[in-house]
C-alpha atoms as a PDB file:
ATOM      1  CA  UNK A   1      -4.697 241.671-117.858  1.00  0.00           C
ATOM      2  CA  UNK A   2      -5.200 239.818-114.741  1.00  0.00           C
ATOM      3  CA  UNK A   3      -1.817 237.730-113.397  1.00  0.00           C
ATOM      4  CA  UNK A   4      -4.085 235.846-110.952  1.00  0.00           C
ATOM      5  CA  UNK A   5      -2.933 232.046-111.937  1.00  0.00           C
ATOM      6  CA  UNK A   6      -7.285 231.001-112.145  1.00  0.00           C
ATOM      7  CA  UNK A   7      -8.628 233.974-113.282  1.00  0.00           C
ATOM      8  CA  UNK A   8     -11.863 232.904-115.078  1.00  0.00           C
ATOM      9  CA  UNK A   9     -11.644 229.286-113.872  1.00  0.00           C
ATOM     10  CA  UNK A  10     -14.254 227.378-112.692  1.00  0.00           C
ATOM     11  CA  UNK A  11     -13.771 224.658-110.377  1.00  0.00           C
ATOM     12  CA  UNK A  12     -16.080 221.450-108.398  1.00  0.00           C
ATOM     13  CA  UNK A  13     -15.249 221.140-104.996  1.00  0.00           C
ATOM     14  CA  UNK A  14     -16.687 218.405-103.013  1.00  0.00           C
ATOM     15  CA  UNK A  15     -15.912 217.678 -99.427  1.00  0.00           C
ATOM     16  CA  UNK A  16     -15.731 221.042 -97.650  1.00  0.00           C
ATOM     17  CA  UNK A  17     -17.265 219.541 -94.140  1.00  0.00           C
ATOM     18  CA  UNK A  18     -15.941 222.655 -92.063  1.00  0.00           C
ATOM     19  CA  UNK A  19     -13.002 225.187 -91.675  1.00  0.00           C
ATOM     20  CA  UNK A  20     -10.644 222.353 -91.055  1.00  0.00           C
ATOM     21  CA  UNK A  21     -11.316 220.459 -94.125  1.00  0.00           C
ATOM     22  CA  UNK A  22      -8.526 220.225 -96.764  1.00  0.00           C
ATOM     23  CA  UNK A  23     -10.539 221.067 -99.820  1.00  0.00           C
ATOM     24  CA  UNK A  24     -11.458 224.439 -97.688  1.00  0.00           C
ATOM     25  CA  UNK A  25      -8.039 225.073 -97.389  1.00  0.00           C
ATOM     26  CA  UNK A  26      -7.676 224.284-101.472  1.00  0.00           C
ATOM     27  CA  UNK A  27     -11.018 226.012-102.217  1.00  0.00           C
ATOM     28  CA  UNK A  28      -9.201 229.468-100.130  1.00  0.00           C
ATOM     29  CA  UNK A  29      -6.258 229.293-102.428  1.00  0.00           C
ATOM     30  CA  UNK A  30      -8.538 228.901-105.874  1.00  0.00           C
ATOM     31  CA  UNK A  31     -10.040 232.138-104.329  1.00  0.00           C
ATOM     32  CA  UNK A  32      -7.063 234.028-103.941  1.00  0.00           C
ATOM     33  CA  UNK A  33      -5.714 233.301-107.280  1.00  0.00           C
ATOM     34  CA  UNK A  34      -9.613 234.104-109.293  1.00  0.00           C
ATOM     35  CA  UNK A  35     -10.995 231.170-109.144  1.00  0.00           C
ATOM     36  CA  UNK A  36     -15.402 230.602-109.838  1.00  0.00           C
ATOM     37  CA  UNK A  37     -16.497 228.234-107.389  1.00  0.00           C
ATOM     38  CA  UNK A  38     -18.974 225.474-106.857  1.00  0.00           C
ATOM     39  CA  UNK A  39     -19.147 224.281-103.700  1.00  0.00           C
ATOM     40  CA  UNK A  40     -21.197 221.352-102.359  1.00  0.00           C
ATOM     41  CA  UNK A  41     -22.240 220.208 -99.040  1.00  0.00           C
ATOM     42  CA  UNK A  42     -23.044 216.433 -98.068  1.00  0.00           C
ATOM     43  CA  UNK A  43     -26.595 217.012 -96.503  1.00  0.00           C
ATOM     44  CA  UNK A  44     -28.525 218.969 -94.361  1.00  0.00           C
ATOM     45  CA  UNK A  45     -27.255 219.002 -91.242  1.00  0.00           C
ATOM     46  CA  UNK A  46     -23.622 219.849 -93.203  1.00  0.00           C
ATOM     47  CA  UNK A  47     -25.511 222.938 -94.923  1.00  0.00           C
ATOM     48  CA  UNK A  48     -24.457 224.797 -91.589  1.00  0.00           C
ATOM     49  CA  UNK A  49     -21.243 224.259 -91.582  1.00  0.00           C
ATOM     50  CA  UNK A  50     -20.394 224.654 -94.997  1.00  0.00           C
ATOM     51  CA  UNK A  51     -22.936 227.011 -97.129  1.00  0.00           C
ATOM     52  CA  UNK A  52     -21.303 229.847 -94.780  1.00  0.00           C
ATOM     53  CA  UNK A  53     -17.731 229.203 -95.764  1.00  0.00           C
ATOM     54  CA  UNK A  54     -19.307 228.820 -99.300  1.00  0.00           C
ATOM     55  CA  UNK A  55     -20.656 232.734 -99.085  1.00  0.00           C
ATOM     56  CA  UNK A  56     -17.503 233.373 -97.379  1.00  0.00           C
ATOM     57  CA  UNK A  57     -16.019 232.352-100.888  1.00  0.00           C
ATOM     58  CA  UNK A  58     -18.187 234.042-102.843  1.00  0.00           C
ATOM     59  CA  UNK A  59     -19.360 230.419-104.453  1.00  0.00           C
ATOM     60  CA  UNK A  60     -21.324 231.215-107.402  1.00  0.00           C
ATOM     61  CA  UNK A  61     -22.909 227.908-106.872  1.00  0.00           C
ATOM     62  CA  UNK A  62     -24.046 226.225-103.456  1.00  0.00           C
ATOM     63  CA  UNK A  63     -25.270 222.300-103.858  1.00  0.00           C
ATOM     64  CA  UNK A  64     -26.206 219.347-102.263  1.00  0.00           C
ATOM     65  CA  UNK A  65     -24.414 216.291-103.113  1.00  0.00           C
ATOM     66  CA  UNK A  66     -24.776 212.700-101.657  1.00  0.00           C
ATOM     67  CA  UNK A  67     -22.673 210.704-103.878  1.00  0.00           C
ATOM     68  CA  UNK A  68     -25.020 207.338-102.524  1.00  0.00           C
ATOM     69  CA  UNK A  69     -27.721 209.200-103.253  1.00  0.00           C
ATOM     70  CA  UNK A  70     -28.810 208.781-106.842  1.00  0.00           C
ATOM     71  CA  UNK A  71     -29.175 211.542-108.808  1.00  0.00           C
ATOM     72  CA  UNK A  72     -27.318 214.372-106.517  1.00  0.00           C
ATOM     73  CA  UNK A  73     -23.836 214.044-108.552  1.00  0.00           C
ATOM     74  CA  UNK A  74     -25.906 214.576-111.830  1.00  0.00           C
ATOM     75  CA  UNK A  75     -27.720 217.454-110.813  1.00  0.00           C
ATOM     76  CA  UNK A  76     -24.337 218.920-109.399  1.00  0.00           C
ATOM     77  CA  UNK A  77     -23.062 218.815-113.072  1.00  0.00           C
ATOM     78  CA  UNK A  78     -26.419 219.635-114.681  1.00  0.00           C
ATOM     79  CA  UNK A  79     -26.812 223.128-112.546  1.00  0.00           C
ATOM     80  CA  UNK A  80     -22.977 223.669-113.684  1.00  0.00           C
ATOM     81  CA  UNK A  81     -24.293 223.134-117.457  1.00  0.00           C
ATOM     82  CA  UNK A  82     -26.811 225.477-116.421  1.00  0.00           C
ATOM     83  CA  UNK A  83     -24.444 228.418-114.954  1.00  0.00           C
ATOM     84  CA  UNK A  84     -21.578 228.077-116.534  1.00  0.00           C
ATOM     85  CA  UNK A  85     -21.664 225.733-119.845  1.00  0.00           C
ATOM     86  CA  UNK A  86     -17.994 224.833-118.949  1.00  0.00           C
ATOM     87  CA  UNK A  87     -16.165 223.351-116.520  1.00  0.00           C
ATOM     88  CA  UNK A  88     -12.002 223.727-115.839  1.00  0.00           C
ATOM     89  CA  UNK A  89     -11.469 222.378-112.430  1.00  0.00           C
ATOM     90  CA  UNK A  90     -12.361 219.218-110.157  1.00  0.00           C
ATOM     91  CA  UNK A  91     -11.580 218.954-106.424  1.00  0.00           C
ATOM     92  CA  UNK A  92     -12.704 215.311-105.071  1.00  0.00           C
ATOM     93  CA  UNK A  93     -11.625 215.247-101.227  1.00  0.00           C
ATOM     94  CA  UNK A  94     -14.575 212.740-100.261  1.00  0.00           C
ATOM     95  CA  UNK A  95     -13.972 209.167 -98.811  1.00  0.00           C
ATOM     96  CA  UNK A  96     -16.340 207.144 -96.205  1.00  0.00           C
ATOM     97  CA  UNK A  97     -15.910 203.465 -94.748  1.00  0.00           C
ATOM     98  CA  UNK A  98     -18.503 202.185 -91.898  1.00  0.00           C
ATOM     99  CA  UNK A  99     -16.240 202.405 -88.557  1.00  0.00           C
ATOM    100  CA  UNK A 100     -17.095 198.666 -87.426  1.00  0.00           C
ATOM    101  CA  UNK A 101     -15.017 198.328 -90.835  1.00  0.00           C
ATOM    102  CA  UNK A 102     -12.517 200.890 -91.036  1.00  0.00           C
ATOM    103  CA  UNK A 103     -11.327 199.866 -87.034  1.00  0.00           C
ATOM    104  CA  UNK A 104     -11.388 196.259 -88.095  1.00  0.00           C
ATOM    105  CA  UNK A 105      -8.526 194.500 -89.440  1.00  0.00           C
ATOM    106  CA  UNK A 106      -8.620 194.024 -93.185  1.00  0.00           C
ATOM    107  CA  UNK A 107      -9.494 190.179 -92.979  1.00  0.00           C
ATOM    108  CA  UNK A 108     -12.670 190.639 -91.185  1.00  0.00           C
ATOM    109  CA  UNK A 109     -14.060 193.892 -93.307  1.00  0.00           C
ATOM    110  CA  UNK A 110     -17.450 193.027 -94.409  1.00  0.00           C
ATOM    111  CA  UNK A 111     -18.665 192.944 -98.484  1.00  0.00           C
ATOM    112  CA  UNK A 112     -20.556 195.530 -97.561  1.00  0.00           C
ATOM    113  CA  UNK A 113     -17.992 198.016 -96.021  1.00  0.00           C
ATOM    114  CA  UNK A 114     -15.541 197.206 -98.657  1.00  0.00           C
ATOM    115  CA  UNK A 115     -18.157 198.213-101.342  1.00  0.00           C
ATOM    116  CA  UNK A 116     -19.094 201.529 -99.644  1.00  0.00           C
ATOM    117  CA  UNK A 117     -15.424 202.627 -98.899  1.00  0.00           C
ATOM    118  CA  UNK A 118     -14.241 201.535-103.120  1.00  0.00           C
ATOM    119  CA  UNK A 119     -17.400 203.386-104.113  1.00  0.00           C
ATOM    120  CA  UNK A 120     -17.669 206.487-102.342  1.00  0.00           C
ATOM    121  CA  UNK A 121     -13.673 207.089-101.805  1.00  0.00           C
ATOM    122  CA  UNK A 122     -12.884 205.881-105.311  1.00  0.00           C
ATOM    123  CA  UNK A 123     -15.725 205.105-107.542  1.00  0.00           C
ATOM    124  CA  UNK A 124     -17.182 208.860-107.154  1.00  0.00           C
ATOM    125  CA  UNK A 125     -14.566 210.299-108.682  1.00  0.00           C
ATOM    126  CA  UNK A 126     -14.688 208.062-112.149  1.00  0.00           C
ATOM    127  CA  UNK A 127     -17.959 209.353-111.973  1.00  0.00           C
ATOM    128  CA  UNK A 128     -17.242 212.806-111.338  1.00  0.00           C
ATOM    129  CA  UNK A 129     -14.342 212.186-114.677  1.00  0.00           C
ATOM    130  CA  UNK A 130     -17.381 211.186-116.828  1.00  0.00           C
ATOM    131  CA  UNK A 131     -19.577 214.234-116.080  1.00  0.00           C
ATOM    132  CA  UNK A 132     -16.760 216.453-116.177  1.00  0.00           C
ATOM    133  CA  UNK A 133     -15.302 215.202-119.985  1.00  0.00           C
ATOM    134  CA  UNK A 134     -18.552 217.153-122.021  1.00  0.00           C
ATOM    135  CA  UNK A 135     -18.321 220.448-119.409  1.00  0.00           C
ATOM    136  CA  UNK A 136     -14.125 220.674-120.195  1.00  0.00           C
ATOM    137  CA  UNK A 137     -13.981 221.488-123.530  1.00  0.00           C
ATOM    138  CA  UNK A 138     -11.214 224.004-122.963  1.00  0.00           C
ATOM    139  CA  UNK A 139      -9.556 221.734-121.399  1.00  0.00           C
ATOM    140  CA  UNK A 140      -8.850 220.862-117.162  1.00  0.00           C
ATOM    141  CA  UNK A 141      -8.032 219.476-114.359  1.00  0.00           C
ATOM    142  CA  UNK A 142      -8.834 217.125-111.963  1.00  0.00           C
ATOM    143  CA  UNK A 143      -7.552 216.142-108.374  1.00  0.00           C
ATOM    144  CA  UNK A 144      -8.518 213.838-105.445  1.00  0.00           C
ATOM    145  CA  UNK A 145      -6.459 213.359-102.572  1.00  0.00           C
ATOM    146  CA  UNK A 146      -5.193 209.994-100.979  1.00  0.00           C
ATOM    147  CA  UNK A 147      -2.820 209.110 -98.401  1.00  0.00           C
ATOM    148  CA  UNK A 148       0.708 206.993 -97.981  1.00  0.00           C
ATOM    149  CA  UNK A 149      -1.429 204.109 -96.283  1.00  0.00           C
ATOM    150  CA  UNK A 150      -2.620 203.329-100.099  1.00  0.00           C
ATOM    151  CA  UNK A 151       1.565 202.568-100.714  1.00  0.00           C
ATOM    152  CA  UNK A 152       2.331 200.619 -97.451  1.00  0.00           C
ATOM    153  CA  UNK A 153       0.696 199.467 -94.720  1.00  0.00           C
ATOM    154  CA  UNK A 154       1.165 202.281 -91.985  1.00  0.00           C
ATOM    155  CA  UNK A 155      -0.772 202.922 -88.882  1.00  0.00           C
ATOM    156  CA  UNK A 156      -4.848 201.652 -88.807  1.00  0.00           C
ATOM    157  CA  UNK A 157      -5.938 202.780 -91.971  1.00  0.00           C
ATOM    158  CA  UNK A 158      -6.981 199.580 -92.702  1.00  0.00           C
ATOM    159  CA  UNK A 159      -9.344 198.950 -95.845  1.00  0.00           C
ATOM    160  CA  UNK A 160      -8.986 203.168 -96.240  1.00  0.00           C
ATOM    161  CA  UNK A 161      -5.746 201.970 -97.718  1.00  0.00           C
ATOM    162  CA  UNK A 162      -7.053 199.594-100.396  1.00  0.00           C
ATOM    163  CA  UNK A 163      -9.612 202.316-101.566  1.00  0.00           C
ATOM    164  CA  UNK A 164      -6.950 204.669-101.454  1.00  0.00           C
ATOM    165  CA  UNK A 165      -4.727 202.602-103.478  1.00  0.00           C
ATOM    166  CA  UNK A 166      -7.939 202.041-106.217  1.00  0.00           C
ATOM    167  CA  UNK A 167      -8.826 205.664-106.300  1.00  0.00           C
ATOM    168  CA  UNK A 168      -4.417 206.377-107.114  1.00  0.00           C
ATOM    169  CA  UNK A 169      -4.917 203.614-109.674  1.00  0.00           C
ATOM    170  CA  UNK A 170      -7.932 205.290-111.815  1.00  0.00           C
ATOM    171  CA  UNK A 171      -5.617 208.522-111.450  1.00  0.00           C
ATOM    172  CA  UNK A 172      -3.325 206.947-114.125  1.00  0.00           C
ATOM    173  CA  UNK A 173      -6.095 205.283-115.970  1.00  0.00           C
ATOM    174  CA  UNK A 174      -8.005 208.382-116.014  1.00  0.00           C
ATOM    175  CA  UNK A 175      -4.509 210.530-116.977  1.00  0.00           C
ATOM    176  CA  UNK A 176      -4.443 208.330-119.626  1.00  0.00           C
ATOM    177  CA  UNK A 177      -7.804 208.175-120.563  1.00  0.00           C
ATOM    178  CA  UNK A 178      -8.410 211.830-120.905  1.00  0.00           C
ATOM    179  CA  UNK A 179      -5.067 212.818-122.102  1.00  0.00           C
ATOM    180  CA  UNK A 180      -6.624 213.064-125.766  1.00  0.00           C
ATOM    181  CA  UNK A 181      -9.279 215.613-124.364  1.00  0.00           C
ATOM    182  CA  UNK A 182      -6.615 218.087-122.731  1.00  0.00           C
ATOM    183  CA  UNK A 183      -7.692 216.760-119.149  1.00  0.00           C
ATOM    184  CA  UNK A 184      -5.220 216.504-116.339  1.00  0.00           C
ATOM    185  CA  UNK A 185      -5.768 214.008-113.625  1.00  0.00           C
ATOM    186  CA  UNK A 186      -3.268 214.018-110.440  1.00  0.00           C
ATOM    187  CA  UNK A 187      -3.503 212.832-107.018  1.00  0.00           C
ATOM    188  CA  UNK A 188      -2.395 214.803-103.988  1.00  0.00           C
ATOM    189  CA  UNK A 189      -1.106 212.826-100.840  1.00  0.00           C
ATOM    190  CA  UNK A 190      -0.677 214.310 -97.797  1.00  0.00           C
ATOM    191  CA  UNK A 191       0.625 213.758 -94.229  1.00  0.00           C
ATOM    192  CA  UNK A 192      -2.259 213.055 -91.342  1.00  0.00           C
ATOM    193  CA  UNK A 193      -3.809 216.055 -90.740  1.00  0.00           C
ATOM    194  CA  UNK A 194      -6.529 216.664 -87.790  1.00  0.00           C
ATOM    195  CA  UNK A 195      -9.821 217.087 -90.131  1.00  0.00           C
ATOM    196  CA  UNK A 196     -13.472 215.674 -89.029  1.00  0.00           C
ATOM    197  CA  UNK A 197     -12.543 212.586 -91.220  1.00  0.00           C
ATOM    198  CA  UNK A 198      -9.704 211.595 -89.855  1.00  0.00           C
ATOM    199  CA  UNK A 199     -11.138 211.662 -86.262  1.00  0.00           C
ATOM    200  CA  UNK A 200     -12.616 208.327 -87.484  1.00  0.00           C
ATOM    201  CA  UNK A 201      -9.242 206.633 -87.754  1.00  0.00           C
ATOM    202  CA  UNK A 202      -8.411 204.752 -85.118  1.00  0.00           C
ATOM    203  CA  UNK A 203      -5.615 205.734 -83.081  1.00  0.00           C
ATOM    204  CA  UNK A 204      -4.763 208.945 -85.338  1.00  0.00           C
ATOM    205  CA  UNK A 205      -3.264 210.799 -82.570  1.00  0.00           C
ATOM    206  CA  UNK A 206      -0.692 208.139 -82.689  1.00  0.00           C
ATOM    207  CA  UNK A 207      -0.360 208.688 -86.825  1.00  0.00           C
ATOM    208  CA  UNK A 208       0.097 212.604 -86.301  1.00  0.00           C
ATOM    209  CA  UNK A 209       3.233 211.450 -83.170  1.00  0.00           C
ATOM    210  CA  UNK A 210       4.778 208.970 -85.767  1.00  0.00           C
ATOM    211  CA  UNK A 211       4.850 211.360 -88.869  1.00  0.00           C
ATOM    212  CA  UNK A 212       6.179 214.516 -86.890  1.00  0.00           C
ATOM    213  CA  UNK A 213       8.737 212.040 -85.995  1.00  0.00           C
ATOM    214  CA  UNK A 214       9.639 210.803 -88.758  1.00  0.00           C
ATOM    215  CA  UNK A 215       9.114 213.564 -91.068  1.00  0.00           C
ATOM    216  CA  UNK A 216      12.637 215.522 -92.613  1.00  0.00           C
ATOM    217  CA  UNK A 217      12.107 218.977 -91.062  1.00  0.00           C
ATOM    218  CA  UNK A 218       9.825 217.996 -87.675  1.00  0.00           C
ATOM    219  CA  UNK A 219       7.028 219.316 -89.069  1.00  0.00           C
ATOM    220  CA  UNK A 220       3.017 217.862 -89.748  1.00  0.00           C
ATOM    221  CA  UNK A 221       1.239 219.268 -93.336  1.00  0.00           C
ATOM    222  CA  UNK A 222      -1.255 221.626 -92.920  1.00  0.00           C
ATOM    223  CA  UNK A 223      -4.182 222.485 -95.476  1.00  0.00           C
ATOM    224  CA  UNK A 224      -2.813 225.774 -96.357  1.00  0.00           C
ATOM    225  CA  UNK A 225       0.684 223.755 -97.370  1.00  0.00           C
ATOM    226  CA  UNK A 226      -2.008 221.083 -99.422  1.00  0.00           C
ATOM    227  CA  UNK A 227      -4.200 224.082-100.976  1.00  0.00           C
ATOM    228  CA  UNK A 228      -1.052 225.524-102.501  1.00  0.00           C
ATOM    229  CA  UNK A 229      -0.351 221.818-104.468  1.00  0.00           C
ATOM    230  CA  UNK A 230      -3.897 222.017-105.475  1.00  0.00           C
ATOM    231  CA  UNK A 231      -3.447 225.562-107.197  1.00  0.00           C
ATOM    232  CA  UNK A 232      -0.497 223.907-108.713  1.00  0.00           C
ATOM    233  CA  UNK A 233      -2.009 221.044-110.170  1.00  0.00           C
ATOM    234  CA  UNK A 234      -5.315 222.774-111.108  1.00  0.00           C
ATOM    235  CA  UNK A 235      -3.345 225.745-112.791  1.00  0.00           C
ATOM    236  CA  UNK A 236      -1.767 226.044-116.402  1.00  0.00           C
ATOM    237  CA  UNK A 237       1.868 226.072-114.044  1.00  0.00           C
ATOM    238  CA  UNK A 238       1.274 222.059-114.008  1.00  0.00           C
ATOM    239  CA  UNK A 239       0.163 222.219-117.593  1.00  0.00           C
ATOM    240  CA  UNK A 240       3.001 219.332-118.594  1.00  0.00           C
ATOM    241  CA  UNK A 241       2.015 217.294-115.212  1.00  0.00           C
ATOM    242  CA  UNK A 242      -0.652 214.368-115.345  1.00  0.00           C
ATOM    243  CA  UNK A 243      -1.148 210.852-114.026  1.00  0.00           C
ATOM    244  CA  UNK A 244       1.311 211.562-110.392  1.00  0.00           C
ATOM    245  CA  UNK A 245       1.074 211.235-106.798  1.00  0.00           C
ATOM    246  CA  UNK A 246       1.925 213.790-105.362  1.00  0.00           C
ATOM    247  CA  UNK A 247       3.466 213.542-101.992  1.00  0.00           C
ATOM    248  CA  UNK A 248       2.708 216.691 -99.172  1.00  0.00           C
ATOM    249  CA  UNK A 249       4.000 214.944 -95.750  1.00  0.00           C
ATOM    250  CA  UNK A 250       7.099 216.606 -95.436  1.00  0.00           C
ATOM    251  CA  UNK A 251       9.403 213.743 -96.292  1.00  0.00           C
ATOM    252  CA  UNK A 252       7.618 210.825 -94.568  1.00  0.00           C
ATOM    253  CA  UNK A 253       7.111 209.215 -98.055  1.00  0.00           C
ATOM    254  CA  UNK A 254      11.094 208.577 -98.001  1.00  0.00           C
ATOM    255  CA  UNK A 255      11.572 207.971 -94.371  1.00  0.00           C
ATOM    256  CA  UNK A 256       8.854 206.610 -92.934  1.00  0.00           C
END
C-alpha cells in the first residue's frame, strides 16, 4: 500500500502561467505525493509555456480555460466527468484587474475594473465550488490563494485587495456551505513572491524590500514553501481543517 499522502487523487489546477507560478510549485508537490492532474492553460499564446510543464507532470488532462470566456470552465469540468467521473482536489491561483485600475487609487477604479477583478479573482472560484460539488462525491478539497493586502491596506495592491478580501469571504461561506458534502474549502496567503502576476503590481520590488524586512526570520516565501501548504490542505492530514486563512509570509501577518 502506497504511503504517498494523494495517491489516487485527482486535482484542478488553474493558473500555471510558467515555472514561476505558485500553483506550479503546488501542482510539483501533488506530483510527488501521487497526485492525477488536470492542468489548464489561459489561452493560446500560454499553451507554450504551460502544456510543457503539464507533460512534465504527467497531466492526464491538458485544457484551455478562459474563465471570461463562456463555456471554457464548463467544459474543464465536463472533460473531468468524462476522464475521471470524480473529482478530489481544486487549485484556484487565478486573479486579473485592468492595470489603469489596479495602479489607480481605489477611489478612481472604474465599474468596469472593479467587476473584472471581483469576477475573475473571486467569482471564478464560486463557480469552480458549483461544478466541483456533483464530481466530489468522495469527498475534497478546495483552495485559492489571496494575499495580506485583503486584511490591511499594505503597499499598492489597491482594488486587488477588495477582491482578495471577497474571494477570503466565500472561503467561509463556501466552508460552510459544503461542510454537509465532506468538502473542504481553505485559503492560502502568502508573502509577495516574484511571479508574472505580480510584475503587474505597482512598485512590487518595494513589497518584496518591506516584507524581507519585516518578516520574523529575514526571509521572502517561495512556491516550494506555498506548494507544501497546498499538499496540506488538499490532503486527508488537514482532514479536521476548513473555512481558514492560512498565512505563508514568514511572520509578516504579525509584524507587518
Amino acid at each position: 500500500m502506497s504511503s504517498a499522502l494523494m495517491q489516487g487523487k485527482k486535482v484542478l489546477i488553474v493558473g500555471i502561467a510558467n515555472d514561476n507560478s505558485i500553483a506550479y510549485g503546488t501542482a510539483r508537490k501533488l506530483k510527488e505525493q501521487g497526485a492525477e492532474l488536470c492542468i489548464t492553460y489561459l489561452n493560446e499564446k500560454s499553451r507554450r509555456f504551460v502544456e510543457p510543464l503539464a507533460q512534465e507532470l504527467g497531466a492526464e488532462l491538458i485544457l484551455p480555460m478562459d474563465i471570461t470566456v463562456a463555456g471554457e470552465l464548463e467544459n474543464v469540468f465536463n472533460r473531468i466527468q468524462e476522464k475521471w467521473g470524480v473529482l478530489h482536489g481544486v487549485v484556484h491561483s487565478i486573479a486579473f484587474c485592468p492595470l489603469a485600475d489596479l495602479h489607480a487609487p481605489v477611489s478612481e477604479c472604474s465599474r468596469e475594473g472593479f467587476s473584472m477583478a471581483m469576477d475573475v479573482s473571486c467569482y471564478s472560484f464560486i463557480e469552480m465550488a458549483r461544478l466541483s460539488k456533483p464530481l466530489m462525491i468522495e469527498g475534497g478539497s478546495m483552495i485559492n490563494y489571496s494575499y495580506l493586502g485583503s486584511a490591511i491596506a499594505t503597499g499598492d495592491y489597491n482594488i486587488m485587495g477588495v477582491a482578495k478580501a471577497g474571494l477570503e469571504a466565500a472561503t467561509r461561506y463556501l466552508a460552510r456551505d459544503l461542510g454537509k458534502n465532506n468538502i473542504r474549502v481553505n485559503c492560502i496567503s502568502p508573502g509577495p513572491i516574484q511571479t508574472r502576476a505580480a510584475s503587474g503590481i505597482k512598485n512590487f520590488s518595494a513589497m518584496l524590500e518591506h516584507d524581507a524586512e519585516m518578516s520574523c526570520d529575514g526571509k521572502l516565501p517561495t512556491i516550494d514553501e506555498v506548494g507544501d501548504a497546498s499538499l496540506y490542505f488538499l490532503s486527508d492530514l488537514s482532514r479536521g481543517v476548513t473555512g481558514t486563512i492560512h498565512y505563508v509570509d514568514h511572520g509578516v501577518c504579525i509584524t507587518g
